[in-house]
PDB file of N, CA and C in Angstrom:
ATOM      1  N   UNK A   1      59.179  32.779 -18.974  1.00  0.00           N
ATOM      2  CA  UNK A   1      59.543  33.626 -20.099  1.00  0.00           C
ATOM      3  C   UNK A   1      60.659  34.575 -19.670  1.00  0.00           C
ATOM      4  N   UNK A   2      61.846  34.842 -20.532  1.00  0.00           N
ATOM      5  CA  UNK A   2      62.851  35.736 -19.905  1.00  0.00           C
ATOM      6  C   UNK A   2      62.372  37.287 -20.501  1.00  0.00           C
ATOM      7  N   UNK A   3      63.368  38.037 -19.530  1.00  0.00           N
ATOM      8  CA  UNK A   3      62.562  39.266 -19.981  1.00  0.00           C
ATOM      9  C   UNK A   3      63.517  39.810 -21.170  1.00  0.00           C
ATOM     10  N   UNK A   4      63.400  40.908 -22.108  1.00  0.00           N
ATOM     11  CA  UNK A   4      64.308  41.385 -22.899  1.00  0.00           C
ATOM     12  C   UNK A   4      64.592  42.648 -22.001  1.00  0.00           C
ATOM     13  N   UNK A   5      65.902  42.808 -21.767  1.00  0.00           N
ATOM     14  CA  UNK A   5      66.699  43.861 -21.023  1.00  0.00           C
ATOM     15  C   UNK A   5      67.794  44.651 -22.701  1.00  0.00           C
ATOM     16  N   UNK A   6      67.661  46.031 -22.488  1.00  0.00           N
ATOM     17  CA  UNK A   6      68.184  46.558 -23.741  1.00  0.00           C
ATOM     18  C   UNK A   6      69.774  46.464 -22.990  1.00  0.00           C
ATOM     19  N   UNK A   7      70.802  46.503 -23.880  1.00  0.00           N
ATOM     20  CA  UNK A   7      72.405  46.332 -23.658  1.00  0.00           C
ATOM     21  C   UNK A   7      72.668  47.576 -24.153  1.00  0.00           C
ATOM     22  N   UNK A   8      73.894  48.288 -23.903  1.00  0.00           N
ATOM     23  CA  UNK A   8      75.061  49.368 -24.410  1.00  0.00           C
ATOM     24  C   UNK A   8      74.885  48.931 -26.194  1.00  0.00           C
ATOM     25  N   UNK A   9      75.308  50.052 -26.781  1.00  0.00           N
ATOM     26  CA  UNK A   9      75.385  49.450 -28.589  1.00  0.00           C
ATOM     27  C   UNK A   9      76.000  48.847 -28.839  1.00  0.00           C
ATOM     28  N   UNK A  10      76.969  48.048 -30.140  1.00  0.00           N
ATOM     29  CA  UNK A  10      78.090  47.323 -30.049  1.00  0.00           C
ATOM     30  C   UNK A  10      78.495  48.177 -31.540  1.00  0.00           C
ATOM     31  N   UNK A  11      79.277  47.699 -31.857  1.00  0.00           N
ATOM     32  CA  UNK A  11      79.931  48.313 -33.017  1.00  0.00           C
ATOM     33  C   UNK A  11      80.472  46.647 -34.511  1.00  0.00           C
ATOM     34  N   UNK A  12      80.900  47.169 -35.336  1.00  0.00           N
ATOM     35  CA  UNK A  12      81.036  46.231 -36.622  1.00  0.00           C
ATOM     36  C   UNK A  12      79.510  46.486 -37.051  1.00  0.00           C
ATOM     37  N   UNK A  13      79.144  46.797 -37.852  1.00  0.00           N
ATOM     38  CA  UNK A  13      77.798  46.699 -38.430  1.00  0.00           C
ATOM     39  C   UNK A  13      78.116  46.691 -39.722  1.00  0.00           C
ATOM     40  N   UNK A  14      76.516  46.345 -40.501  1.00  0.00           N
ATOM     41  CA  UNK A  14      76.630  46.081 -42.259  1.00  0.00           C
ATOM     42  C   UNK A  14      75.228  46.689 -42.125  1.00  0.00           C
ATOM     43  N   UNK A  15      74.619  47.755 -43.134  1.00  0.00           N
ATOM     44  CA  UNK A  15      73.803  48.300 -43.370  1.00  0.00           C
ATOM     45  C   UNK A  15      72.393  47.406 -44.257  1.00  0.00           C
ATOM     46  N   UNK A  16      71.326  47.392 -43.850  1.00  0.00           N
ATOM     47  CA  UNK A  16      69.978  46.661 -44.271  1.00  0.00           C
ATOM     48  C   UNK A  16      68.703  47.411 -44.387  1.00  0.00           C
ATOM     49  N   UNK A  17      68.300  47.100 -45.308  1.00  0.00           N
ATOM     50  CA  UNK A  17      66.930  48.365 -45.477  1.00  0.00           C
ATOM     51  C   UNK A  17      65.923  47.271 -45.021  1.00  0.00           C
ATOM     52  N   UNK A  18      64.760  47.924 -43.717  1.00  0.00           N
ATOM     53  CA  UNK A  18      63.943  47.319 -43.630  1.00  0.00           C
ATOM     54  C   UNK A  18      62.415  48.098 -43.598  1.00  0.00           C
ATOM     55  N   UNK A  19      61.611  47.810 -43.793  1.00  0.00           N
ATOM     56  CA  UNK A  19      60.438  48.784 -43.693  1.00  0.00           C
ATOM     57  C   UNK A  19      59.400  48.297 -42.422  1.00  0.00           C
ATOM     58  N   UNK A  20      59.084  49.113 -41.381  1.00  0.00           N
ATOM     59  CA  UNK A  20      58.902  48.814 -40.494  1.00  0.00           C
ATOM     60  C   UNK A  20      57.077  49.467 -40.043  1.00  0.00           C
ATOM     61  N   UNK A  21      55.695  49.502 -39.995  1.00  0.00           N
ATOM     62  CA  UNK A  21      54.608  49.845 -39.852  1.00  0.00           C
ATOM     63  C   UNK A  21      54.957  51.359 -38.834  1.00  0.00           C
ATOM     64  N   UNK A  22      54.465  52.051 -38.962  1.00  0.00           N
ATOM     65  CA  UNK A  22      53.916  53.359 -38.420  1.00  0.00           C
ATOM     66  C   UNK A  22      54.193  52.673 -37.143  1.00  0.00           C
ATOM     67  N   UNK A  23      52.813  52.460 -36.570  1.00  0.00           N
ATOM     68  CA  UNK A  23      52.441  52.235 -35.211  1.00  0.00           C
ATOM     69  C   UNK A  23      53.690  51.718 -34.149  1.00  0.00           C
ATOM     70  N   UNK A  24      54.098  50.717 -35.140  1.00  0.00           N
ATOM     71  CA  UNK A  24      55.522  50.156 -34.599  1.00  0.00           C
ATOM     72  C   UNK A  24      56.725  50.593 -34.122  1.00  0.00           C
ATOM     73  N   UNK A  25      56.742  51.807 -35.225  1.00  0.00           N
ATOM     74  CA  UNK A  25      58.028  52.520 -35.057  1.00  0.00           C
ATOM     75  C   UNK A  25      57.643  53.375 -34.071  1.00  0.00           C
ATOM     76  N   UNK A  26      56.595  54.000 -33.724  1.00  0.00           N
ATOM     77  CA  UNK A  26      55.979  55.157 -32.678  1.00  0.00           C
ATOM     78  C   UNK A  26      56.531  53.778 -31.254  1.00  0.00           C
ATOM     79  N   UNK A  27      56.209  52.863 -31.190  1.00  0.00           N
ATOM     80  CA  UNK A  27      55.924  52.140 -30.091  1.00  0.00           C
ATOM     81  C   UNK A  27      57.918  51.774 -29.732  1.00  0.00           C
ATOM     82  N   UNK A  28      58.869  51.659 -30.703  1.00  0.00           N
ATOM     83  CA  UNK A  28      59.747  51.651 -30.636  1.00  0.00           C
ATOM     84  C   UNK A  28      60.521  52.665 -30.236  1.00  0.00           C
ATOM     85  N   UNK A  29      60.121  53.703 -30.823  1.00  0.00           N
ATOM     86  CA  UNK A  29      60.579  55.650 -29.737  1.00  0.00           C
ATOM     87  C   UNK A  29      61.149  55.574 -28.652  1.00  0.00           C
ATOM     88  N   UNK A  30      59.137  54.977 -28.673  1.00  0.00           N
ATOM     89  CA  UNK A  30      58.656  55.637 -26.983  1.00  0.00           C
ATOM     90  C   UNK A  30      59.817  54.552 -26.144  1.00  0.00           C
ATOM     91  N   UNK A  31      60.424  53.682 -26.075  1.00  0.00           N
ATOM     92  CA  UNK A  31      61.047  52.354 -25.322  1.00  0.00           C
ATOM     93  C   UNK A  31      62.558  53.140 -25.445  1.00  0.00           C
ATOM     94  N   UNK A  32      62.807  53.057 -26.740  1.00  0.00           N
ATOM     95  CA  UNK A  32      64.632  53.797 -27.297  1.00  0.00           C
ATOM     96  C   UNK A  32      64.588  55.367 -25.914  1.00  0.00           C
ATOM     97  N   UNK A  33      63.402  56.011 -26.157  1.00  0.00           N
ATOM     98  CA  UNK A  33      63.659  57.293 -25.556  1.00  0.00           C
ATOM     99  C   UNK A  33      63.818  56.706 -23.876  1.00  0.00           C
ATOM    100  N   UNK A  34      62.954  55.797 -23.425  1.00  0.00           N
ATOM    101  CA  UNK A  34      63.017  55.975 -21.781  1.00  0.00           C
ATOM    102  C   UNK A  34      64.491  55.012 -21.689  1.00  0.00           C
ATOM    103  N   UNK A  35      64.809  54.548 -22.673  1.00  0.00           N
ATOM    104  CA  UNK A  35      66.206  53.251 -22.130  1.00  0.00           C
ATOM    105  C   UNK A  35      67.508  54.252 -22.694  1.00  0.00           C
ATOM    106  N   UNK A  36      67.227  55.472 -23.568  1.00  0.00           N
ATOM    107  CA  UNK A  36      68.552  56.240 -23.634  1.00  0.00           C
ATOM    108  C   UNK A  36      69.654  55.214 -24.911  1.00  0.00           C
ATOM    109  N   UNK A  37      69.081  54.388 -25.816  1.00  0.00           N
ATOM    110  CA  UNK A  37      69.505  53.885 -26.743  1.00  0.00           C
ATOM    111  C   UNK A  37      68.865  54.125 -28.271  1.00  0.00           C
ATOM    112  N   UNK A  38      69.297  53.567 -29.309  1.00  0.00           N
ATOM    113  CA  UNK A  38      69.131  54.012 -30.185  1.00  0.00           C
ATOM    114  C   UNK A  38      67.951  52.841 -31.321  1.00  0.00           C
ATOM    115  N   UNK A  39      67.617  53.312 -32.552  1.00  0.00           N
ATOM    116  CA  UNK A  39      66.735  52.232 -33.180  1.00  0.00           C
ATOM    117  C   UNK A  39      67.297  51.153 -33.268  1.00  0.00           C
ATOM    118  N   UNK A  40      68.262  51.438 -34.153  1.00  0.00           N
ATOM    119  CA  UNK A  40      69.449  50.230 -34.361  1.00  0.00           C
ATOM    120  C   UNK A  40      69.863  49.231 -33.300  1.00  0.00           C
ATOM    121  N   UNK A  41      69.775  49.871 -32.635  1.00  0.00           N
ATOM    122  CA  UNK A  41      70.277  48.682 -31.109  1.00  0.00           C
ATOM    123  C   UNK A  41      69.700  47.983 -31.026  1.00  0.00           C
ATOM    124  N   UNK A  42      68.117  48.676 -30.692  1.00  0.00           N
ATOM    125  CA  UNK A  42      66.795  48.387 -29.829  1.00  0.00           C
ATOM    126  C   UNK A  42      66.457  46.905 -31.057  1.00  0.00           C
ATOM    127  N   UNK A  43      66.790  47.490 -32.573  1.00  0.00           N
ATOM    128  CA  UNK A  43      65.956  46.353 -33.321  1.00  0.00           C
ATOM    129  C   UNK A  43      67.204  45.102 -33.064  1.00  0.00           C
ATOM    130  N   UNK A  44      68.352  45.070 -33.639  1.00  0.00           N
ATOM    131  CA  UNK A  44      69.809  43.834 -33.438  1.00  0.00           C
ATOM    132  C   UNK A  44      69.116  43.098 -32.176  1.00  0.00           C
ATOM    133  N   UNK A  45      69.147  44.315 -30.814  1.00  0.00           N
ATOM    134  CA  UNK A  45      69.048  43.246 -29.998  1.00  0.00           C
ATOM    135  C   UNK A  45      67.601  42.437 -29.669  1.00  0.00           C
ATOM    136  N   UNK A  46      66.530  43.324 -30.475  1.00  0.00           N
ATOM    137  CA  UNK A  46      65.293  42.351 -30.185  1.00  0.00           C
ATOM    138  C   UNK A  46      65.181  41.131 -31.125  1.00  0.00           C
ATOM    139  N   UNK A  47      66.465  40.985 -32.094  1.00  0.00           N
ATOM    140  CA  UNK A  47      66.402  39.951 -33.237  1.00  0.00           C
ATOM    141  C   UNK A  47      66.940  39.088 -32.543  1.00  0.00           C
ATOM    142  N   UNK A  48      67.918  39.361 -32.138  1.00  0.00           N
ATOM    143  CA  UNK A  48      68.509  38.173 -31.450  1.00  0.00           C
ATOM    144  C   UNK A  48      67.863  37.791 -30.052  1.00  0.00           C
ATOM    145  N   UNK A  49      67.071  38.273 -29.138  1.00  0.00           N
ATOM    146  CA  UNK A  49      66.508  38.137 -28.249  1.00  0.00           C
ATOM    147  C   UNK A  49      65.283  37.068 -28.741  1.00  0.00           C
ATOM    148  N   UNK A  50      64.709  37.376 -30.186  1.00  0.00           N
ATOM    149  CA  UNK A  50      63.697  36.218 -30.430  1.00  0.00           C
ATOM    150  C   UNK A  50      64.554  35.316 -31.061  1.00  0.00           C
ATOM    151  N   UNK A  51      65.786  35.007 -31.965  1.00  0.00           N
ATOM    152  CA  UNK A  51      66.252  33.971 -32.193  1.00  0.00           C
ATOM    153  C   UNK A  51      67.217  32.980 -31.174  1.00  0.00           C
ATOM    154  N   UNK A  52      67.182  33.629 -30.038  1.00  0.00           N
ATOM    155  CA  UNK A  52      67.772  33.186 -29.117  1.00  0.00           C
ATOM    156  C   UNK A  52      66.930  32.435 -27.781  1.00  0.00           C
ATOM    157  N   UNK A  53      65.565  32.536 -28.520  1.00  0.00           N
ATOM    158  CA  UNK A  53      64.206  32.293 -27.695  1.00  0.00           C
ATOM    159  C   UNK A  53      63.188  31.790 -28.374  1.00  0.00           C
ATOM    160  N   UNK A  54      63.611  31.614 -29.874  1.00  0.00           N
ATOM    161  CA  UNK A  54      62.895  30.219 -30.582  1.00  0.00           C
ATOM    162  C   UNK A  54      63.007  28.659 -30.528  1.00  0.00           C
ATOM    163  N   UNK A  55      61.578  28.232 -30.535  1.00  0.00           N
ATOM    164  CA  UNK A  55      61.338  26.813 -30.317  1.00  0.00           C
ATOM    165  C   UNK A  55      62.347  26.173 -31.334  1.00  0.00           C
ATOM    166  N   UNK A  56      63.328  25.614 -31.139  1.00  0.00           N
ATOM    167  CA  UNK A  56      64.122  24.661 -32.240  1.00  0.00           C
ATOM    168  C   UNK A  56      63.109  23.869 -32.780  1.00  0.00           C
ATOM    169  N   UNK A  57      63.498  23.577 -34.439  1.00  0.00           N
ATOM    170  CA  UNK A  57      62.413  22.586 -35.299  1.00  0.00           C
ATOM    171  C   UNK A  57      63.817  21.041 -34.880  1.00  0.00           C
ATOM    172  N   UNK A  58      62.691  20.450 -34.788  1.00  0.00           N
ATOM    173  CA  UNK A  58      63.354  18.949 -34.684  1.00  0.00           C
ATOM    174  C   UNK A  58      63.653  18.378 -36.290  1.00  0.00           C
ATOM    175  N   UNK A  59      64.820  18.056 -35.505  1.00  0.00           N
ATOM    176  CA  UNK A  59      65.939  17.058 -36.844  1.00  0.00           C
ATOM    177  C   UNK A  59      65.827  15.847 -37.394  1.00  0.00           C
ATOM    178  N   UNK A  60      64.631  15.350 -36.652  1.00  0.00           N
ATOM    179  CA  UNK A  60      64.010  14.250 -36.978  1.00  0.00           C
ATOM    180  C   UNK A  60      63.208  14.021 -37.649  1.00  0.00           C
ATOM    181  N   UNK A  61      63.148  13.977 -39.083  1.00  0.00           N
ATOM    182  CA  UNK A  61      61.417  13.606 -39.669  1.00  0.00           C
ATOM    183  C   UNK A  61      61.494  12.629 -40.319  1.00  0.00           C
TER     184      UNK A  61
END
């Protein structure tokens, strides 16, 4: 399993409303505060960290 390592921010963005559970967002803080980055980052790069680490569906059926 690779690990998720947080990156510097990047810039170009487009704005998205998402609604995210309590508990979640507390648990997201606490990670943003010790890595010195921001929500926004922390969520882009954990999206792409799981779409970049999903099982491909086969093209075959």
């Amino acid at each position: 399993m690779k690990n998720f390592k947080l990156k510097p921010n990047r810039k170009e963005t487009e704005n998205k409303t998402i609604r995210f559970p309590v508990p979640l967002i507390e648990k997201i803080e606490e990670v943003i505060t010790e890595n010195d980055t921001t929500f926004s980052s922390f969520v882009i790069q954990a999206c792409e960290f799981a779409l970049d680490n999903m099982e491909q569906k086969s093209t075959k059926d």
